[in-house]
C-alpha atoms as a PDB file:
ATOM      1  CA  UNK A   1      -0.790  11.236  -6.400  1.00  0.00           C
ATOM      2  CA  UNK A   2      -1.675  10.048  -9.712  1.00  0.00           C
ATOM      3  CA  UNK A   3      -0.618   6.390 -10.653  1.00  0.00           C
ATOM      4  CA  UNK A   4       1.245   7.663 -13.840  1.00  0.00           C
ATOM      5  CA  UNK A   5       3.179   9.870 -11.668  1.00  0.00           C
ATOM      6  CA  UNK A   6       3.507   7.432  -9.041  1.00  0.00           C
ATOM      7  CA  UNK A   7       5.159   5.096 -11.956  1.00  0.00           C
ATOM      8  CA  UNK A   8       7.072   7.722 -13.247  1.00  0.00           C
ATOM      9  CA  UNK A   9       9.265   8.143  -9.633  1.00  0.00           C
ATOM     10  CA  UNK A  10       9.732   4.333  -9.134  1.00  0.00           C
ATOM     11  CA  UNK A  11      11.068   3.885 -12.387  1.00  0.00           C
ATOM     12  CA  UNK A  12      13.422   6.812 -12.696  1.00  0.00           C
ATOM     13  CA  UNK A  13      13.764   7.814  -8.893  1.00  0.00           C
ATOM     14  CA  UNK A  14      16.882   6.465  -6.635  1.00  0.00           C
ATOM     15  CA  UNK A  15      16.702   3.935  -4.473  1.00  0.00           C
ATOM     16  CA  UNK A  16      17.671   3.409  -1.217  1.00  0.00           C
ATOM     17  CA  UNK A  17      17.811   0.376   1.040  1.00  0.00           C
ATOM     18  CA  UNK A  18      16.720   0.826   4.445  1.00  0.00           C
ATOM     19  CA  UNK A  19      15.289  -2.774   5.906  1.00  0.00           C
ATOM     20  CA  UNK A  20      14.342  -6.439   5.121  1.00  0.00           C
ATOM     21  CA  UNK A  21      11.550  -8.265   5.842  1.00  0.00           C
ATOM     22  CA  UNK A  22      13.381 -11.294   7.466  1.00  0.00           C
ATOM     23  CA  UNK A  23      10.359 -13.721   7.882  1.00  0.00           C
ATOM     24  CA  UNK A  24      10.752 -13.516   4.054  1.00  0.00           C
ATOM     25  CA  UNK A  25      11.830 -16.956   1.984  1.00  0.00           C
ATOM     26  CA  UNK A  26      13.315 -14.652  -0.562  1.00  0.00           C
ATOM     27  CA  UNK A  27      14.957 -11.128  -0.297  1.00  0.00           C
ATOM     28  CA  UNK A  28      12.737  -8.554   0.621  1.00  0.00           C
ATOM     29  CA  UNK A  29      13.849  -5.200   1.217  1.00  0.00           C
ATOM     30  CA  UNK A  30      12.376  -2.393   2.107  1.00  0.00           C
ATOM     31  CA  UNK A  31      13.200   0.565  -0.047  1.00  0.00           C
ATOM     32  CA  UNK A  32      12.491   4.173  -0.686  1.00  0.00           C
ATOM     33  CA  UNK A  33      12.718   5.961  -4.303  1.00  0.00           C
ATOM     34  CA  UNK A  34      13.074   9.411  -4.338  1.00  0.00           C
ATOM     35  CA  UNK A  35      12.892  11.599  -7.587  1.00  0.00           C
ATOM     36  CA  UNK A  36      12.186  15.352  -7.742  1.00  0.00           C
ATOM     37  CA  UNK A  37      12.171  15.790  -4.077  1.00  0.00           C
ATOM     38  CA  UNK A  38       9.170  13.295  -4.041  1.00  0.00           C
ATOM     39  CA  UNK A  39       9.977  10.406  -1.828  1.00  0.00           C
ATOM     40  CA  UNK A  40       7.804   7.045  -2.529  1.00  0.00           C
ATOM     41  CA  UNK A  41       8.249   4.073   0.287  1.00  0.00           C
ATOM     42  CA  UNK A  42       8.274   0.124  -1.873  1.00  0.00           C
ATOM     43  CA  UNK A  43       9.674  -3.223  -1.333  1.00  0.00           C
ATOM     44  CA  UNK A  44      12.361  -4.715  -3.477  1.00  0.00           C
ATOM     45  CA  UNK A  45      12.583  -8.107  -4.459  1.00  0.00           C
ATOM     46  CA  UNK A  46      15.999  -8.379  -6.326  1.00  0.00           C
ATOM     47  CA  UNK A  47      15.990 -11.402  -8.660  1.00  0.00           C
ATOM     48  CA  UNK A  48      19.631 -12.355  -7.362  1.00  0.00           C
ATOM     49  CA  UNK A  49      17.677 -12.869  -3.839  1.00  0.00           C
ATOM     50  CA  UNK A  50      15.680 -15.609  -5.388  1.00  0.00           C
ATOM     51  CA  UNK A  51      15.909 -19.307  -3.841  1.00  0.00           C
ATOM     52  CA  UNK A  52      14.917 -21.849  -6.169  1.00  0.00           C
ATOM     53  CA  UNK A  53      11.861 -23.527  -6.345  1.00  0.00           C
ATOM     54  CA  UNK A  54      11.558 -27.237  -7.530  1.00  0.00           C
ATOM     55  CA  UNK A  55       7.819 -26.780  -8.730  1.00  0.00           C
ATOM     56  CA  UNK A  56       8.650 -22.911 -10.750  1.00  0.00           C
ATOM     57  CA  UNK A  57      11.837 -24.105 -12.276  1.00  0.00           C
ATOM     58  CA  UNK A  58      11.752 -21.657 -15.181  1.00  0.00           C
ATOM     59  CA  UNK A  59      11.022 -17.649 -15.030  1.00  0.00           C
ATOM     60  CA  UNK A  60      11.626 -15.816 -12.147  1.00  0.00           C
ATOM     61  CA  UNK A  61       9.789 -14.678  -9.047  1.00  0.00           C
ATOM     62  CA  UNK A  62       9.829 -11.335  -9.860  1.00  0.00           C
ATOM     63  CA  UNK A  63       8.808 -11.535 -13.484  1.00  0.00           C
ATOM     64  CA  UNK A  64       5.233 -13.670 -11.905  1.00  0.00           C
ATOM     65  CA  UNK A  65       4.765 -10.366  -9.484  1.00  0.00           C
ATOM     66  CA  UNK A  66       5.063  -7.891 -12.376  1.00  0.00           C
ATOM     67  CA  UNK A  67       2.741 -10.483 -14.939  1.00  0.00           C
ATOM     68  CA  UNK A  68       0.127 -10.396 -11.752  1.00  0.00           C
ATOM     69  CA  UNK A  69       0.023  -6.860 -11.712  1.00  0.00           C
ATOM     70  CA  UNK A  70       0.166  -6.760 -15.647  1.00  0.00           C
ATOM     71  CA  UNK A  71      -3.442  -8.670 -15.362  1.00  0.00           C
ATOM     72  CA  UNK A  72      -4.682  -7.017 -12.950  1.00  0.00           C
ATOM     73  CA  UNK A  73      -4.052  -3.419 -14.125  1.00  0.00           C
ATOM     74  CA  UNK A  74      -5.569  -4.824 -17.412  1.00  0.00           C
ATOM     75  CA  UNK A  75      -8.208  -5.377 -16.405  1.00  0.00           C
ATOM     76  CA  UNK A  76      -9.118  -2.723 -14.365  1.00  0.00           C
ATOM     77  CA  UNK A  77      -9.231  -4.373 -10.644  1.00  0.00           C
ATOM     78  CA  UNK A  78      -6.438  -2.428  -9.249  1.00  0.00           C
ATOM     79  CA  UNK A  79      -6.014  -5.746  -6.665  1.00  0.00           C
ATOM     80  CA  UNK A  80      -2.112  -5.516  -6.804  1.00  0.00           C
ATOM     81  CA  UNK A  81       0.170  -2.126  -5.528  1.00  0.00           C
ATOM     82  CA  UNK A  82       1.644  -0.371  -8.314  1.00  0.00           C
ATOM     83  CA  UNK A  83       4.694  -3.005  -9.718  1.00  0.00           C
ATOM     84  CA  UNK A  84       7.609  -2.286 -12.114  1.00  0.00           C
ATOM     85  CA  UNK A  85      10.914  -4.321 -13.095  1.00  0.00           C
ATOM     86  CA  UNK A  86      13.949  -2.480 -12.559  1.00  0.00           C
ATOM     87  CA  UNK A  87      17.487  -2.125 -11.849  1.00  0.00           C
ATOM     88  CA  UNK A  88      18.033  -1.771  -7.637  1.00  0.00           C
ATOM     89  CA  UNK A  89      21.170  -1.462  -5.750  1.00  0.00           C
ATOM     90  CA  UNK A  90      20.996  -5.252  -5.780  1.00  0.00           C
ATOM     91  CA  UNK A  91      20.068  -5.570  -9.627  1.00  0.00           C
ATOM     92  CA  UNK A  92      17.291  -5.990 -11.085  1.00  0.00           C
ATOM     93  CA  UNK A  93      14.046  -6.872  -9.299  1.00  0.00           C
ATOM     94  CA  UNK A  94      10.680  -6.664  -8.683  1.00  0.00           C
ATOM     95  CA  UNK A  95       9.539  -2.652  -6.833  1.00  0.00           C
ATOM     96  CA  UNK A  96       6.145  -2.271  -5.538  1.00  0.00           C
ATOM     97  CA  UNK A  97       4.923   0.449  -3.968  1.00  0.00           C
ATOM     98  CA  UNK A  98       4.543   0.016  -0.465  1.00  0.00           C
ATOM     99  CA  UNK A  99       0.980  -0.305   1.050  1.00  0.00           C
ATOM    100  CA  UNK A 100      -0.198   0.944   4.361  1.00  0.00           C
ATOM    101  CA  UNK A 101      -2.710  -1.526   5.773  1.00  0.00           C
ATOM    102  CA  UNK A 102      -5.798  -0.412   8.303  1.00  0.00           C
ATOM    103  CA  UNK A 103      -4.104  -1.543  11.725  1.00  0.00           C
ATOM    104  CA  UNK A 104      -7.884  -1.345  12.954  1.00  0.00           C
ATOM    105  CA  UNK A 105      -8.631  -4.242  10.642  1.00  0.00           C
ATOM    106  CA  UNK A 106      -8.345  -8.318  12.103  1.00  0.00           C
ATOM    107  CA  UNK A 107      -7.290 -10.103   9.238  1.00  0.00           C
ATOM    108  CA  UNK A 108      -8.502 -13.645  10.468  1.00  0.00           C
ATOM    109  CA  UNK A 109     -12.037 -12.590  11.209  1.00  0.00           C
ATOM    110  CA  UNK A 110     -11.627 -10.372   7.875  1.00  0.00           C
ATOM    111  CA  UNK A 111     -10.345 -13.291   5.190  1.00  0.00           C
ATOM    112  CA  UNK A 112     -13.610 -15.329   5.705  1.00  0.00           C
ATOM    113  CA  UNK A 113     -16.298 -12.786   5.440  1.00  0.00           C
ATOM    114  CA  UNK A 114     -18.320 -12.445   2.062  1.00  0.00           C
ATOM    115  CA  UNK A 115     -17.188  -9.016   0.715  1.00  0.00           C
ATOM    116  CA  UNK A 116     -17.027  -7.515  -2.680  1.00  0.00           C
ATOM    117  CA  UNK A 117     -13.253  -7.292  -2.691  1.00  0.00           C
ATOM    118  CA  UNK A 118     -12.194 -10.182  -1.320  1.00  0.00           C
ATOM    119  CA  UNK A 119     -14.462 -11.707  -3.841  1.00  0.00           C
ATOM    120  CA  UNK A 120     -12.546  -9.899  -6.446  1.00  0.00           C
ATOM    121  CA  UNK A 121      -9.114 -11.389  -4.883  1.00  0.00           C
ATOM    122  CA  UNK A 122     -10.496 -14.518  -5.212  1.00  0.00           C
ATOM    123  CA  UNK A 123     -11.549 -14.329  -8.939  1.00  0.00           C
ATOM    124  CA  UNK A 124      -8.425 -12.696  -9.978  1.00  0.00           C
ATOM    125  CA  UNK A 125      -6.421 -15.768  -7.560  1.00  0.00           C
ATOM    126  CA  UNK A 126      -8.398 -17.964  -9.771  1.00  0.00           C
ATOM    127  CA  UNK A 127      -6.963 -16.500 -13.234  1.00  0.00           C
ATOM    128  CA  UNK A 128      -3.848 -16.149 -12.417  1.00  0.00           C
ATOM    129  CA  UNK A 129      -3.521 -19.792 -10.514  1.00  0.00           C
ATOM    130  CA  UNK A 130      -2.083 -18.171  -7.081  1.00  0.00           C
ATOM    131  CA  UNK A 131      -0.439 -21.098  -5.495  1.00  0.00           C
ATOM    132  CA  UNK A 132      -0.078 -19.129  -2.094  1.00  0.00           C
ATOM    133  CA  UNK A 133      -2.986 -16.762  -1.374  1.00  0.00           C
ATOM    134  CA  UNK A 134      -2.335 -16.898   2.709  1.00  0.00           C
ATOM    135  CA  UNK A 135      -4.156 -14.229   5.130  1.00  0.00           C
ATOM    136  CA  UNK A 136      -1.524 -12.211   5.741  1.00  0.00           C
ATOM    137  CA  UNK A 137      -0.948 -11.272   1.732  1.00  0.00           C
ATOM    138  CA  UNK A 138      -4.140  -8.974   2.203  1.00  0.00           C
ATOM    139  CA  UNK A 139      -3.273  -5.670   2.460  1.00  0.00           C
ATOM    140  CA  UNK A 140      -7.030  -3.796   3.117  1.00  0.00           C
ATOM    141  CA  UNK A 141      -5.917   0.013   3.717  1.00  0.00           C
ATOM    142  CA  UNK A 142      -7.243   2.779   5.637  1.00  0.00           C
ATOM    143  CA  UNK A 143      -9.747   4.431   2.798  1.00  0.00           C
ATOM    144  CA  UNK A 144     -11.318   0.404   2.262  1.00  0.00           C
ATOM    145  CA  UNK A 145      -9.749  -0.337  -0.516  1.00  0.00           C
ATOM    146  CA  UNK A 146      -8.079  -4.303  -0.720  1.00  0.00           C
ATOM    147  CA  UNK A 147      -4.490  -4.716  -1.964  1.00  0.00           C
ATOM    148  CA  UNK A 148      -2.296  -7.710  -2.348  1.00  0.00           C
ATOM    149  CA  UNK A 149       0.614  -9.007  -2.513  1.00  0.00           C
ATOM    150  CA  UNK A 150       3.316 -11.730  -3.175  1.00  0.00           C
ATOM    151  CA  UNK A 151       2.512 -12.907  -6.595  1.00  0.00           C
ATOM    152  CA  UNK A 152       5.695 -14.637  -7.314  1.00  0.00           C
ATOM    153  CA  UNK A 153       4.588 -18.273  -7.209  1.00  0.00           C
ATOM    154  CA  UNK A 154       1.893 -17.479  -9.855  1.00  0.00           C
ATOM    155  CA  UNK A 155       1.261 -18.621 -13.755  1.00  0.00           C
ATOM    156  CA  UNK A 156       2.029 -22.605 -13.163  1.00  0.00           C
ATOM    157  CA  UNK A 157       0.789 -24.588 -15.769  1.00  0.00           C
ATOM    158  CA  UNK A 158      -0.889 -27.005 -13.067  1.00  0.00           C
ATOM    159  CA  UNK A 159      -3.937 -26.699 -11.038  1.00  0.00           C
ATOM    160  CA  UNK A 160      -2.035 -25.306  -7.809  1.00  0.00           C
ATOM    161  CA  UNK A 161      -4.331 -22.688  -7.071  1.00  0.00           C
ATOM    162  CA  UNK A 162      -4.000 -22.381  -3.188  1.00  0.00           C
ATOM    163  CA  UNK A 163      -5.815 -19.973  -1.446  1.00  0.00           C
ATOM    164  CA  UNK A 164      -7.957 -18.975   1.845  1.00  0.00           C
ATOM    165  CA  UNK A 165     -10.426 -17.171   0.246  1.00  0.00           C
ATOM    166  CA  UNK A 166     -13.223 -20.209  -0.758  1.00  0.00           C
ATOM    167  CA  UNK A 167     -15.740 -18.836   0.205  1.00  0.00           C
ATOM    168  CA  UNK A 168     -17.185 -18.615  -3.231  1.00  0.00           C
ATOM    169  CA  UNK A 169     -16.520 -22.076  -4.743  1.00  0.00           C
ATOM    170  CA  UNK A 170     -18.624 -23.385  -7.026  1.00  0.00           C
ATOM    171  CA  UNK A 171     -20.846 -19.910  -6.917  1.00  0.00           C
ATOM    172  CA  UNK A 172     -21.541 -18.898 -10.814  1.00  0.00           C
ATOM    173  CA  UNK A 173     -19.794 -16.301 -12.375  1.00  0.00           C
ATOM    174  CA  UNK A 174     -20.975 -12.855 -12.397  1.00  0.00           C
ATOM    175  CA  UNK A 175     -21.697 -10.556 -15.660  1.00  0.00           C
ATOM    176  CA  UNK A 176     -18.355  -8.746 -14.543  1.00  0.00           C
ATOM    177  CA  UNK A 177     -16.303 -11.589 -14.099  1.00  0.00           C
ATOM    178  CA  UNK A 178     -17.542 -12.962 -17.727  1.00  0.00           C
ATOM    179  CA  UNK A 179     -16.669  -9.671 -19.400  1.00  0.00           C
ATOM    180  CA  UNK A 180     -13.028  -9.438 -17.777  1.00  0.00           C
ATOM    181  CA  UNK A 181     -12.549 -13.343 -18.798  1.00  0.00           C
ATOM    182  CA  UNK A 182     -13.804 -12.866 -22.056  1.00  0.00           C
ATOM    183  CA  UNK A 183     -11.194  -9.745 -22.290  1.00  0.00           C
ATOM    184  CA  UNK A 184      -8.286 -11.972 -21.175  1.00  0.00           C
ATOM    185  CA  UNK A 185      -9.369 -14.696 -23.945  1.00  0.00           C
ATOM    186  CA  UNK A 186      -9.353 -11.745 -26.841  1.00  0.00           C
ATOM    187  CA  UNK A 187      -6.267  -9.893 -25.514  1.00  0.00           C
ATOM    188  CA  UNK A 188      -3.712 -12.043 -23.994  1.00  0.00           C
ATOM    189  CA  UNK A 189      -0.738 -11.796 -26.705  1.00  0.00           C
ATOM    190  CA  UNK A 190      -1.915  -8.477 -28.032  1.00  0.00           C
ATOM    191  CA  UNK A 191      -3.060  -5.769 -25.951  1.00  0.00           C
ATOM    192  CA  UNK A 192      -2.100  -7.985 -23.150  1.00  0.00           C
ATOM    193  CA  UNK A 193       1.331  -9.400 -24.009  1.00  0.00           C
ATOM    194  CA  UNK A 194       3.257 -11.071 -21.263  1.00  0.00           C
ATOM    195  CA  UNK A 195       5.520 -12.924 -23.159  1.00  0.00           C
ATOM    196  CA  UNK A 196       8.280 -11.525 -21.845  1.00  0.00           C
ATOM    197  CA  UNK A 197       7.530 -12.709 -18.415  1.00  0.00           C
ATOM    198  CA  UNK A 198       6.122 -15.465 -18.608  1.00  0.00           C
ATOM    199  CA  UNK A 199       6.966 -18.755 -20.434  1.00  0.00           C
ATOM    200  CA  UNK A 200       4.838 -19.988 -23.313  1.00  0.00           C
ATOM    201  CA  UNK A 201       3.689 -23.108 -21.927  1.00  0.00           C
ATOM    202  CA  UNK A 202       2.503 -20.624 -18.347  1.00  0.00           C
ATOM    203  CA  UNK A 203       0.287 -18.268 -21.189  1.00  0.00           C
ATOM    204  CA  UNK A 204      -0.634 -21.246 -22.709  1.00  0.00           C
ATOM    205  CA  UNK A 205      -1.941 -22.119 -19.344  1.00  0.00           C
ATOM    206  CA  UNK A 206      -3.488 -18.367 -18.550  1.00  0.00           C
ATOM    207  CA  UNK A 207      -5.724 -19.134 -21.377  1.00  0.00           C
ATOM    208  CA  UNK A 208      -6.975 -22.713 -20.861  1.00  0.00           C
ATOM    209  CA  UNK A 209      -7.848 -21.406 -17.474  1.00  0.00           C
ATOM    210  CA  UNK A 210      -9.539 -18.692 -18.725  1.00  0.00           C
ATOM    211  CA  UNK A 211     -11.091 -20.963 -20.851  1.00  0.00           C
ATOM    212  CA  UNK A 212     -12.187 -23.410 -18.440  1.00  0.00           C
ATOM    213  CA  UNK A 213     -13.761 -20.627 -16.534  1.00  0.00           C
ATOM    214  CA  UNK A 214     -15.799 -19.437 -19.485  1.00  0.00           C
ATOM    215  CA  UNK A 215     -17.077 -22.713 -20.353  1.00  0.00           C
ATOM    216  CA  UNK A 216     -17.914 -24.125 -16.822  1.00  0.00           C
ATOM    217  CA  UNK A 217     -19.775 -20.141 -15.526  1.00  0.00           C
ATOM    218  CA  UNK A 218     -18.730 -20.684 -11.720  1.00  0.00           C
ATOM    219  CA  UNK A 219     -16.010 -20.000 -10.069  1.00  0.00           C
ATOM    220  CA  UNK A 220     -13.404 -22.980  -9.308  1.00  0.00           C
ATOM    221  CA  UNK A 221     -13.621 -25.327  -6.443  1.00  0.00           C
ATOM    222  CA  UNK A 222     -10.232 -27.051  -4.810  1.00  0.00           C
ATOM    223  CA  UNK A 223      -8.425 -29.323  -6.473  1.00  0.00           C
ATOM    224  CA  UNK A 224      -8.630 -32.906  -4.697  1.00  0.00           C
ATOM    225  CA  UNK A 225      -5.341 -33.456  -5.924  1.00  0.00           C
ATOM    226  CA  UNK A 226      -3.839 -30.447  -4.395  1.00  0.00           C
ATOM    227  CA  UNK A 227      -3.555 -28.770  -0.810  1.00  0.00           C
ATOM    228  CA  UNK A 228      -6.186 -26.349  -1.131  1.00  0.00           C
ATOM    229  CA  UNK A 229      -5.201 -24.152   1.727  1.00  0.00           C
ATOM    230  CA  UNK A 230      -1.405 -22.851   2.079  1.00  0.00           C
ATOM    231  CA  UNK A 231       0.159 -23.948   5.124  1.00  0.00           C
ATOM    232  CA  UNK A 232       0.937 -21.902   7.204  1.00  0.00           C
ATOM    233  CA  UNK A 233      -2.430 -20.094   6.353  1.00  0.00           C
ATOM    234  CA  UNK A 234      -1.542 -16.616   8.069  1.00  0.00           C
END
């Protein structure tokens, strides 16, 4: 199914509630939208199911998910499932379309390897300052392609990037990775507005990191200052 299409039945399709994830900090709920007899499976983060977080006092969790997949859509690395904002049976929230992940595939022998995509997770952690990249938030499905998910703790104006994937620290930036950076540094606020998600002092941030990247031409290593790895890693 085409992603327009795809877009089209989360956004005006109805939604039903039929589970939660319970090992969830937040409220995560399974959902299904159906619209024109075409039934779409997503989880549904409602922003009233939100706990607090000392460290992301302003914004909201589900705003961060939809500005992740606002970045990566931009620019073209389809790393995060098809988001929207929209009103649920809970309010509004964050839907995403639900991804079916290759069973066949062992995600702690997979996180470490050196592969394109999880590369690609990596670079796009490292923009977007992903304070919680564990194992279990890749989402590789059955025709090879790599997903993921749980972008809510995003955006922070600190160094907090916390991730499993450093496998490439310190390794210079590819020709790719240069062009998508150098897109973020020319578009964010124009053809790349996230203002209304994000706070200005977090797209203030976006761009020094971008920045940062740029000037130094490798990708980041871990902050001493910071737990590099999120615990629990899985």
């Amino acid at each position: 199914m085409a992603t327009d299409d795809k877009r089209s039945i989360l956004t005006f399709g109805e939604m039903s509630v039929t589970g939660r994830l319970v090992d969830a900090s937040n409220a995560t709920l399974f959902a299904t939208v159906t619209h024109q007899d075409t039934e779409i499976a997503c989880i549904y983060k409602p922003v009233a199911g939100e706990r607090p977080l000392w460290d992301f006092q302003d914004g909201t969790l589900a705003d961060r998910e939809y500005a992740a997949f606002r970045v990566s859509e931009f620019l073209g690395l389809d790393l995060v499932p098809l988001t929207i904002l929209r009103e649920g049976p809970y309010g509004i929230g964050m839907v995403q379309e639900w991804i079916d992940i290759d069973e066949s595939i062992d995600l702690a022998e997979f996180f470490s390897q050196d592969l394109p995509q999880l590369r690609s997770m990596a670079f796009f952690d490292a923009i977007i300052n992903n304070t919680d990249r564990k194992i279990g938030h890749l989402l590789p499905d059955e025709s090879g392609h790599l997903f993921g998910c749980d972008h809510g703790v995003t955006f922070h104006e600190e160094d907090k990037l916390r991730t499993v994937l450093w496998q490439w620290a310190g390794d210079e930036i590819s020709a790719d990775e240069f062009k998508a950076l150098k897109s973020i540094k020319d578009s964010l606020g124009k053809e790349l507005d996230l203002s209304a998600h994000l706070t200005e002092v977090e797209i203030a941030a976006l761009l020094a990191r971008t920045l940062r990247l740029l000037d130094s031409g490798v990708m980041p290593m871990p902050n001493p200052e910071w737990p590099a790895i999120p615990w629990p890693a899985f």
